[in-house]
PDB file of N, CA and C in Angstrom:
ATOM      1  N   UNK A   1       0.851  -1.175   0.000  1.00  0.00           N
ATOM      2  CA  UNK A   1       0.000   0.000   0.000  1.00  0.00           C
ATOM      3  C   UNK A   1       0.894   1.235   0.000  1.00  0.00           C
ATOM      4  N   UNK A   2       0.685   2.517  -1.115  1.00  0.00           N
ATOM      5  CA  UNK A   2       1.373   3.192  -1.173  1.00  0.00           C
ATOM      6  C   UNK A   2       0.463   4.440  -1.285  1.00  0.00           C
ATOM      7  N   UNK A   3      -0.690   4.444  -0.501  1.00  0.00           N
ATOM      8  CA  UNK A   3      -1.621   5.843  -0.681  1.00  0.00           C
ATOM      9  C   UNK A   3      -1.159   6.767   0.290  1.00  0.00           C
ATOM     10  N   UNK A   4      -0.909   8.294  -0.077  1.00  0.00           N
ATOM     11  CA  UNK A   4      -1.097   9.341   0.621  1.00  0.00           C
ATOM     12  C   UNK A   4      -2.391   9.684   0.790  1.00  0.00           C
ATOM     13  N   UNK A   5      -2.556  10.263   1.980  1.00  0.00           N
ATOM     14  CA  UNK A   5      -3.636  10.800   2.502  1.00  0.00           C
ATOM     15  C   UNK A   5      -3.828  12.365   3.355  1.00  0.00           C
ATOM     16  N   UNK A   6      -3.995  13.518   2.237  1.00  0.00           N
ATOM     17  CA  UNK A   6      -4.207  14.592   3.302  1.00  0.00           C
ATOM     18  C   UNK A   6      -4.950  14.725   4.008  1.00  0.00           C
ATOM     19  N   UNK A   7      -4.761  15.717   5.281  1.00  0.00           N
ATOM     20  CA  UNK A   7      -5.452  16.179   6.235  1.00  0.00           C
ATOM     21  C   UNK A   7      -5.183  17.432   6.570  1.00  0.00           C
ATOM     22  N   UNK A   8      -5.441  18.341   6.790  1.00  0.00           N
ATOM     23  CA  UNK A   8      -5.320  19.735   7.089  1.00  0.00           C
ATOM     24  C   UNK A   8      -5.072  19.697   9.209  1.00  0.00           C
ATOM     25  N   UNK A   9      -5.442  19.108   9.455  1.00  0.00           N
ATOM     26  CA  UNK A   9      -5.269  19.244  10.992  1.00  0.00           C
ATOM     27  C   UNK A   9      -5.851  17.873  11.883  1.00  0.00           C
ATOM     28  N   UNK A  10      -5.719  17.743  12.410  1.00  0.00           N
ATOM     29  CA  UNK A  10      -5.554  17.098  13.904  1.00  0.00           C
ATOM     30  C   UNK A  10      -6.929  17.144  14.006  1.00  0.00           C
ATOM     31  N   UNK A  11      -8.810  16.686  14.700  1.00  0.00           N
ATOM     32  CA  UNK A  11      -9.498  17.393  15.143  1.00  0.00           C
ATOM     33  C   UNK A  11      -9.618  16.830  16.827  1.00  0.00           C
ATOM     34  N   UNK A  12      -9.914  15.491  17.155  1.00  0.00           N
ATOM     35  CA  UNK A  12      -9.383  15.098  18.362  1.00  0.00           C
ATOM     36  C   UNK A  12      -8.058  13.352  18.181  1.00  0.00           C
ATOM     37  N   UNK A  13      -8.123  13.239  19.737  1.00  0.00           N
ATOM     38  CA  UNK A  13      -7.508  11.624  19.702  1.00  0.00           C
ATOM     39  C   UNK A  13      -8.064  11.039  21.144  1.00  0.00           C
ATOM     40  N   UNK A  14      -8.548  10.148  20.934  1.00  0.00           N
ATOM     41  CA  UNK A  14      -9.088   9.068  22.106  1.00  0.00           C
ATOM     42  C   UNK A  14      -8.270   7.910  22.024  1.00  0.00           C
ATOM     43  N   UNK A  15      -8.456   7.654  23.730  1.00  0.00           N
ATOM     44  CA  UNK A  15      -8.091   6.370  23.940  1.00  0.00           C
ATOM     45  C   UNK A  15      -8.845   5.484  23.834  1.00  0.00           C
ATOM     46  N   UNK A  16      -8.896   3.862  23.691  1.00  0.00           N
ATOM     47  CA  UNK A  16      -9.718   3.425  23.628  1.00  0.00           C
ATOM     48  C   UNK A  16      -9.156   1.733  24.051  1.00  0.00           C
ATOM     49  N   UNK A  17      -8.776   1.437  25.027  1.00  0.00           N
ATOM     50  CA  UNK A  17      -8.526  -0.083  25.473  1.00  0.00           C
ATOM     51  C   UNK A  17      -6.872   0.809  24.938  1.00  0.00           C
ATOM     52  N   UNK A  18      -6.205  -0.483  24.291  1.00  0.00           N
ATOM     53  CA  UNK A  18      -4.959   0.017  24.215  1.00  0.00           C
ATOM     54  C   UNK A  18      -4.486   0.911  22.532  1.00  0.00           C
ATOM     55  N   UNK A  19      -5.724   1.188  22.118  1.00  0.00           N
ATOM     56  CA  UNK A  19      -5.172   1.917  21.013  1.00  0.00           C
ATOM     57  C   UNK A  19      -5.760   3.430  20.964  1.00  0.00           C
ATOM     58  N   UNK A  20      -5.161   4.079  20.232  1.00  0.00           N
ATOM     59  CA  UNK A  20      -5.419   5.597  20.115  1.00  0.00           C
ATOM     60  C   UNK A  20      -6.240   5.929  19.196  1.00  0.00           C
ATOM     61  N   UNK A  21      -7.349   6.526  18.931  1.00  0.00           N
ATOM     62  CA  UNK A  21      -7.909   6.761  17.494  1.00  0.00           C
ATOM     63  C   UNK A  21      -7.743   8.562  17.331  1.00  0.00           C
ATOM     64  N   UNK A  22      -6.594   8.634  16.387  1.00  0.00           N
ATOM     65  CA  UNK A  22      -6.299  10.022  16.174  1.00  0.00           C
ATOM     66  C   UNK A  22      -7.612  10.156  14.602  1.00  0.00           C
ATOM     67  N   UNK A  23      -8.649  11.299  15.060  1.00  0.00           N
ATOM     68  CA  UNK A  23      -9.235  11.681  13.813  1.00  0.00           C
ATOM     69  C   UNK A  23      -8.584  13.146  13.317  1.00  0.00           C
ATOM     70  N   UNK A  24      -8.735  12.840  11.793  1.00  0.00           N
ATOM     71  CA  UNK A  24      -8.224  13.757  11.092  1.00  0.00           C
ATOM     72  C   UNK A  24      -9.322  15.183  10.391  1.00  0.00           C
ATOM     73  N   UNK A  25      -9.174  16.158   9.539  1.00  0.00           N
ATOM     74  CA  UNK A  25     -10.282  16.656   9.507  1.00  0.00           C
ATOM     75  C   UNK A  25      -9.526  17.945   8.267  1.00  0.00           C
ATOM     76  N   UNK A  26     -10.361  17.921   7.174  1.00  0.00           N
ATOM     77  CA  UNK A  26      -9.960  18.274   5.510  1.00  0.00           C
ATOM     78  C   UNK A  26     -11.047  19.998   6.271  1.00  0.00           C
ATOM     79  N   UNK A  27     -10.406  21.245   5.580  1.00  0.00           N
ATOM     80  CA  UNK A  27     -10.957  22.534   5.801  1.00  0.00           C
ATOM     81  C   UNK A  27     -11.600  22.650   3.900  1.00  0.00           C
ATOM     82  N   UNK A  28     -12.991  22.954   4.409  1.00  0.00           N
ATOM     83  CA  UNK A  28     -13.641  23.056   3.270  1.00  0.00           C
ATOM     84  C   UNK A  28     -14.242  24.396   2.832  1.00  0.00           C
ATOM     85  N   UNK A  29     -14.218  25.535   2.173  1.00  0.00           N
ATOM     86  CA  UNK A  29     -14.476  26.664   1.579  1.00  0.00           C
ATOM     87  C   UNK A  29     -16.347  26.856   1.848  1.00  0.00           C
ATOM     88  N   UNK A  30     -16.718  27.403   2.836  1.00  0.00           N
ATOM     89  CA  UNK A  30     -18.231  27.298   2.946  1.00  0.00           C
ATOM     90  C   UNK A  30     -18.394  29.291   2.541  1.00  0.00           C
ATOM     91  N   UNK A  31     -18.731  29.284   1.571  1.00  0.00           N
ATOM     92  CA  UNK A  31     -18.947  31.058   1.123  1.00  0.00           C
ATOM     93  C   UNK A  31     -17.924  31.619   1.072  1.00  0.00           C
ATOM     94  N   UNK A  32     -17.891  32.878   1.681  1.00  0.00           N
ATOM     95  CA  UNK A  32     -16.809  33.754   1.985  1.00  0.00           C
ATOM     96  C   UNK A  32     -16.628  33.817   3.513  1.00  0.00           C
ATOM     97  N   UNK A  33     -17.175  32.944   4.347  1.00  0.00           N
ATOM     98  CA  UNK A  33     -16.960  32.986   5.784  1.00  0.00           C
ATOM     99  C   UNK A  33     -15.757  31.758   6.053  1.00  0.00           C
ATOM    100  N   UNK A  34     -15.182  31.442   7.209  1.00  0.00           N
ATOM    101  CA  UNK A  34     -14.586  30.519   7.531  1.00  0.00           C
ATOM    102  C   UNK A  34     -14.814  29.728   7.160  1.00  0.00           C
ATOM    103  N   UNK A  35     -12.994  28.565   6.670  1.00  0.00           N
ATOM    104  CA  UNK A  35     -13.792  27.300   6.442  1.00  0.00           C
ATOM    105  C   UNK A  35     -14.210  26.247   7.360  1.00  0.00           C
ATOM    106  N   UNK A  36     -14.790  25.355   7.099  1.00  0.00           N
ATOM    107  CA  UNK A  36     -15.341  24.409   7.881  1.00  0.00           C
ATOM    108  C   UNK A  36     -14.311  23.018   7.809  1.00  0.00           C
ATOM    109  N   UNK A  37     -13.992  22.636   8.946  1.00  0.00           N
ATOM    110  CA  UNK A  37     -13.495  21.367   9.229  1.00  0.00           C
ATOM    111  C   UNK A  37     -14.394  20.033   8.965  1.00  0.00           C
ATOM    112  N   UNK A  38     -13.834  19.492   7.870  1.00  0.00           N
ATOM    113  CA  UNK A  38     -14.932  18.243   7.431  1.00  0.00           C
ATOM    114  C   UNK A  38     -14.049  16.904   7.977  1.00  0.00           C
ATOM    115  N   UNK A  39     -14.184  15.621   8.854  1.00  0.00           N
ATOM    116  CA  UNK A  39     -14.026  14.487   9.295  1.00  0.00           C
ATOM    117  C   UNK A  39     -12.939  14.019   7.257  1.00  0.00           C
ATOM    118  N   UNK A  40     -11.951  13.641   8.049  1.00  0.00           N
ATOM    119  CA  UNK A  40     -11.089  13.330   6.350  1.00  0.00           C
ATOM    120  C   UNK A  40     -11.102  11.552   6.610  1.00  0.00           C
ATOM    121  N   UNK A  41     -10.637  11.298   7.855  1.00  0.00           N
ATOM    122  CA  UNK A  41     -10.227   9.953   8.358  1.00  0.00           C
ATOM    123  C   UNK A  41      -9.968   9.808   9.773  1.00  0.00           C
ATOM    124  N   UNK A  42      -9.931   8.560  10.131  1.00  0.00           N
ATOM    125  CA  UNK A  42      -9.321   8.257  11.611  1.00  0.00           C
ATOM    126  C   UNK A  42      -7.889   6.794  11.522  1.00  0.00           C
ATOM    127  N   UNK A  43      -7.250   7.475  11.641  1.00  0.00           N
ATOM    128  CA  UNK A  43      -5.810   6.480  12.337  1.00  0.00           C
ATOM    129  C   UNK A  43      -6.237   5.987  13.981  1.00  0.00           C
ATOM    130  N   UNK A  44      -5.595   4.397  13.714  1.00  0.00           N
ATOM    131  CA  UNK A  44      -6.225   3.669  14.958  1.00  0.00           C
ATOM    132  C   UNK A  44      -4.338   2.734  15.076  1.00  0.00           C
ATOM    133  N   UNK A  45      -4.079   3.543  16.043  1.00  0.00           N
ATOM    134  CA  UNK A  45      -2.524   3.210  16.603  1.00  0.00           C
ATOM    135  C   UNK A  45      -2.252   2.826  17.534  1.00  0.00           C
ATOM    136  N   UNK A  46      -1.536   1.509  18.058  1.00  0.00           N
ATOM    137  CA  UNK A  46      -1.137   1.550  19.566  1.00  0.00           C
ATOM    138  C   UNK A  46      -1.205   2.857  20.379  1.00  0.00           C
ATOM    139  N   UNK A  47      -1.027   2.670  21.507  1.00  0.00           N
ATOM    140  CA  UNK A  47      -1.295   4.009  22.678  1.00  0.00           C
ATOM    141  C   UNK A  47       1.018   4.206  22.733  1.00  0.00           C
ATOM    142  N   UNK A  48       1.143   3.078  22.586  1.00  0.00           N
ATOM    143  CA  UNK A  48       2.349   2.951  22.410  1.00  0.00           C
ATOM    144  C   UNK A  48       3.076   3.811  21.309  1.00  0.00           C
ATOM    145  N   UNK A  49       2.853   3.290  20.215  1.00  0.00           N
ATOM    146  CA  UNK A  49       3.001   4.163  19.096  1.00  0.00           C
ATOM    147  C   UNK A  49       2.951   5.526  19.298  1.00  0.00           C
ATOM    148  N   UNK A  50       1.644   6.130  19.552  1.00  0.00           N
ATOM    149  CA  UNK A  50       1.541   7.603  20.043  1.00  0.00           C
ATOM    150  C   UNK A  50       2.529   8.170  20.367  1.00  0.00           C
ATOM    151  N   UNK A  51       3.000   7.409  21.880  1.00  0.00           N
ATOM    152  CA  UNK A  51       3.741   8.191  22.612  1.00  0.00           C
ATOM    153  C   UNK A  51       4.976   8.143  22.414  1.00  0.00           C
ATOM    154  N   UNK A  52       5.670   7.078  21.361  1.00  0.00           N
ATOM    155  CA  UNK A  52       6.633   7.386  20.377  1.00  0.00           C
ATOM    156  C   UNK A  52       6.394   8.489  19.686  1.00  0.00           C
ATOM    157  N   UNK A  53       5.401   9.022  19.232  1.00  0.00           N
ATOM    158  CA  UNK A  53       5.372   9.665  18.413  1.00  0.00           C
ATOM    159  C   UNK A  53       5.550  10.937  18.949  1.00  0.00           C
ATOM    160  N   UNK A  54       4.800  11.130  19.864  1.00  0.00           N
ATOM    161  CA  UNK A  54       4.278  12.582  20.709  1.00  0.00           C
ATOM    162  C   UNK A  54       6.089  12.646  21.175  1.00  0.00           C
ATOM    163  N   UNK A  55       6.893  11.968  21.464  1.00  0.00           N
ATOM    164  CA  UNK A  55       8.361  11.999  21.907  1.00  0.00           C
ATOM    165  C   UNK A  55       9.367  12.274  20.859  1.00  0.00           C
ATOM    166  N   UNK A  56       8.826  12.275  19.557  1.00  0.00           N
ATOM    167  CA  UNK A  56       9.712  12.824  18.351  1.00  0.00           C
ATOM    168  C   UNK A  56       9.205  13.850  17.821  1.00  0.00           C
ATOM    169  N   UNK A  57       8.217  14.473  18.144  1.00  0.00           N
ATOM    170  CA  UNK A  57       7.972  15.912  17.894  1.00  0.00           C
ATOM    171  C   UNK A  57       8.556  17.049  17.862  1.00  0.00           C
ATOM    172  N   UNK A  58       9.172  17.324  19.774  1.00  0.00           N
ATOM    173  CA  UNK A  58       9.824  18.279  19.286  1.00  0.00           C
ATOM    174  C   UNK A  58      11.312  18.062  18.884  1.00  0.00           C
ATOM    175  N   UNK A  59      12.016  17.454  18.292  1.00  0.00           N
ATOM    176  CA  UNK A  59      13.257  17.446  17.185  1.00  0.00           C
ATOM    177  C   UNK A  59      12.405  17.574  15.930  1.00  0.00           C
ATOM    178  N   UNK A  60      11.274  17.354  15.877  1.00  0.00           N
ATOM    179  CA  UNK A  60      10.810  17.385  14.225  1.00  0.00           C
ATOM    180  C   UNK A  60      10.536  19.306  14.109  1.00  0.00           C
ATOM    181  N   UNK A  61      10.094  19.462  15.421  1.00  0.00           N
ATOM    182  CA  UNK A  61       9.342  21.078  15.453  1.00  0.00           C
ATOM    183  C   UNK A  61      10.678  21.486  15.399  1.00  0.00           C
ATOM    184  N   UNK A  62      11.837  21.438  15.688  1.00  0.00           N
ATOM    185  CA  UNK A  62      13.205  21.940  15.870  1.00  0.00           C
ATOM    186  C   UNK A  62      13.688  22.137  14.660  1.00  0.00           C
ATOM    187  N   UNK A  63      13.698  20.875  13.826  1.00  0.00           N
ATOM    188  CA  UNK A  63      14.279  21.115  12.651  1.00  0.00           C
ATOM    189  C   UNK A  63      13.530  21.397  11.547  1.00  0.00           C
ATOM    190  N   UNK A  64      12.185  21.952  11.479  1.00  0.00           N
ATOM    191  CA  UNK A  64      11.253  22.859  11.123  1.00  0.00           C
ATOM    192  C   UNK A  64      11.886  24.834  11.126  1.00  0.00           C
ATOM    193  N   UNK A  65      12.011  24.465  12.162  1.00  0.00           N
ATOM    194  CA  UNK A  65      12.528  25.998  12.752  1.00  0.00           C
ATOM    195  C   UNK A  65      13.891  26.228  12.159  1.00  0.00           C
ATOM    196  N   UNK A  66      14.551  25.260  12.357  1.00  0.00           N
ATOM    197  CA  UNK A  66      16.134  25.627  11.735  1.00  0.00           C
ATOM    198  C   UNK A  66      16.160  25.789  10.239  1.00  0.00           C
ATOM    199  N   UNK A  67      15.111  24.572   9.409  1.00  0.00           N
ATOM    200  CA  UNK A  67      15.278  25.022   8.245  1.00  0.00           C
ATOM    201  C   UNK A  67      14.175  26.306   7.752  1.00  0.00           C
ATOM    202  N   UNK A  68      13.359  26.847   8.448  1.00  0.00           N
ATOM    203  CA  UNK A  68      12.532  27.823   8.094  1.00  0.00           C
ATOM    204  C   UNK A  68      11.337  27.502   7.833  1.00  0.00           C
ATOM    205  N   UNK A  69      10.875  26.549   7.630  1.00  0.00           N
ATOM    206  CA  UNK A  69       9.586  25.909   6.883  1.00  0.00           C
ATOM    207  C   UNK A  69       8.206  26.331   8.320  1.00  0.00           C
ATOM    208  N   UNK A  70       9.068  26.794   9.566  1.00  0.00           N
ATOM    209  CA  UNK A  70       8.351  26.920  10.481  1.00  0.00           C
ATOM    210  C   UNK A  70       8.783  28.635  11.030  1.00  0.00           C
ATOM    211  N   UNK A  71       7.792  29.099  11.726  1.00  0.00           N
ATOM    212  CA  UNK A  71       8.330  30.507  12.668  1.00  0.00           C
ATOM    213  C   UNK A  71       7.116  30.315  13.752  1.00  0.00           C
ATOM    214  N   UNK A  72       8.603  30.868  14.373  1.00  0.00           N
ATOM    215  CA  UNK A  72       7.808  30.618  16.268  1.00  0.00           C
ATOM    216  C   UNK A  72       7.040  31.419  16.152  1.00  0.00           C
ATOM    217  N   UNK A  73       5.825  31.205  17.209  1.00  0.00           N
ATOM    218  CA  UNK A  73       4.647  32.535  17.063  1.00  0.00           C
ATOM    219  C   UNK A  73       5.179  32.844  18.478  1.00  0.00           C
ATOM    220  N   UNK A  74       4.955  34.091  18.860  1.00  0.00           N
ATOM    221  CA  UNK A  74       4.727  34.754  20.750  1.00  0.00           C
ATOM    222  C   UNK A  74       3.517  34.682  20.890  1.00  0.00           C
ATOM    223  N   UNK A  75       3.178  33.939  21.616  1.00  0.00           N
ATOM    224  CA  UNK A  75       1.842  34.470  22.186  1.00  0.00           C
ATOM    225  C   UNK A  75       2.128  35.115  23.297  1.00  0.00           C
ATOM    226  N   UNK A  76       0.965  35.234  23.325  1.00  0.00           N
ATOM    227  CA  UNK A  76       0.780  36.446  24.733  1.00  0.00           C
ATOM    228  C   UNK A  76       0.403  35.719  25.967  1.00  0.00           C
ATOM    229  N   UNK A  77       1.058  36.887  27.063  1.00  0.00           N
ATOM    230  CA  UNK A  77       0.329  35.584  28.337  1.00  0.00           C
ATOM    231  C   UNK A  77      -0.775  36.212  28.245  1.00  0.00           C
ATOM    232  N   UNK A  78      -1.438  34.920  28.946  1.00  0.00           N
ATOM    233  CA  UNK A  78      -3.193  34.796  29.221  1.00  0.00           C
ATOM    234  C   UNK A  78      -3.248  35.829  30.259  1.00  0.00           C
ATOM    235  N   UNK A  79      -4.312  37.142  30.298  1.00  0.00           N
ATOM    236  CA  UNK A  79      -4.954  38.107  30.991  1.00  0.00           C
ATOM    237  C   UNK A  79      -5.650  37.502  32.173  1.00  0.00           C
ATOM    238  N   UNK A  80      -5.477  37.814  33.254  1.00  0.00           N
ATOM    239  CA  UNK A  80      -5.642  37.797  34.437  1.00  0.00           C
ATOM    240  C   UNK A  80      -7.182  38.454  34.558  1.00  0.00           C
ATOM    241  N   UNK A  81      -7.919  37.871  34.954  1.00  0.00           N
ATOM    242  CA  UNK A  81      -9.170  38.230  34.875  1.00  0.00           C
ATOM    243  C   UNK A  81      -9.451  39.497  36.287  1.00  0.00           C
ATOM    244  N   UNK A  82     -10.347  40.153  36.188  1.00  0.00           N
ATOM    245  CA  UNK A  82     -11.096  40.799  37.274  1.00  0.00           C
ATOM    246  C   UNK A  82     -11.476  40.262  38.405  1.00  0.00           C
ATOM    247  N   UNK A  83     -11.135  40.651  39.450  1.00  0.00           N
ATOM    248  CA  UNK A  83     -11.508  40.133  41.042  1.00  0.00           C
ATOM    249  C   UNK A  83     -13.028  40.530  40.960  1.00  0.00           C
ATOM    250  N   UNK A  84     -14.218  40.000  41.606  1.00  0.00           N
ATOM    251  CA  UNK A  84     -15.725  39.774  41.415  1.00  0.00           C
ATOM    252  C   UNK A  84     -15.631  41.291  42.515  1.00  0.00           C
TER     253      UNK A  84
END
């Protein structure tokens, strides 16, 4: 099997006994307003796997950054709300 499969983003991941079901989710053009996140697929992975995975991230986010293909954003700290 040699199919690619896009996805535009992440939408959740559950556990489920010992495997993970990461669903995926395609952004679809609805008017001129935002697009809409449409269900693309679900990957069903060891819980194991995952956390291989989730553990090679950041060297992947690293060397994103070094070659440019990535830029850090700043966010801002979160605002401290009003005392009642």
């Amino acid at each position: 099997m040699n199919d690619t499969i896009y996805a535009d983003g992440v939408t959740d991941v559950t556990v489920v006994g010992a495997n993970a079901r990461v669903r995926f989710h395609t952004l679809v053009a609805e008017g001129k307003g935002k697009p809409k996140a449409v269900h693309a697929f679900t990957l069903v992975i060891p819980v194991e796997a995952l956390a291989t995975f989730g553990e090679r991230l950041p060297q992947l986010t690293e060397q994103l950054l070094q070659s440019g293909r990535l830029k850090k954003v700043q966010r801002e700290p979160a605002k401290a709300s009003a005392p009642n």
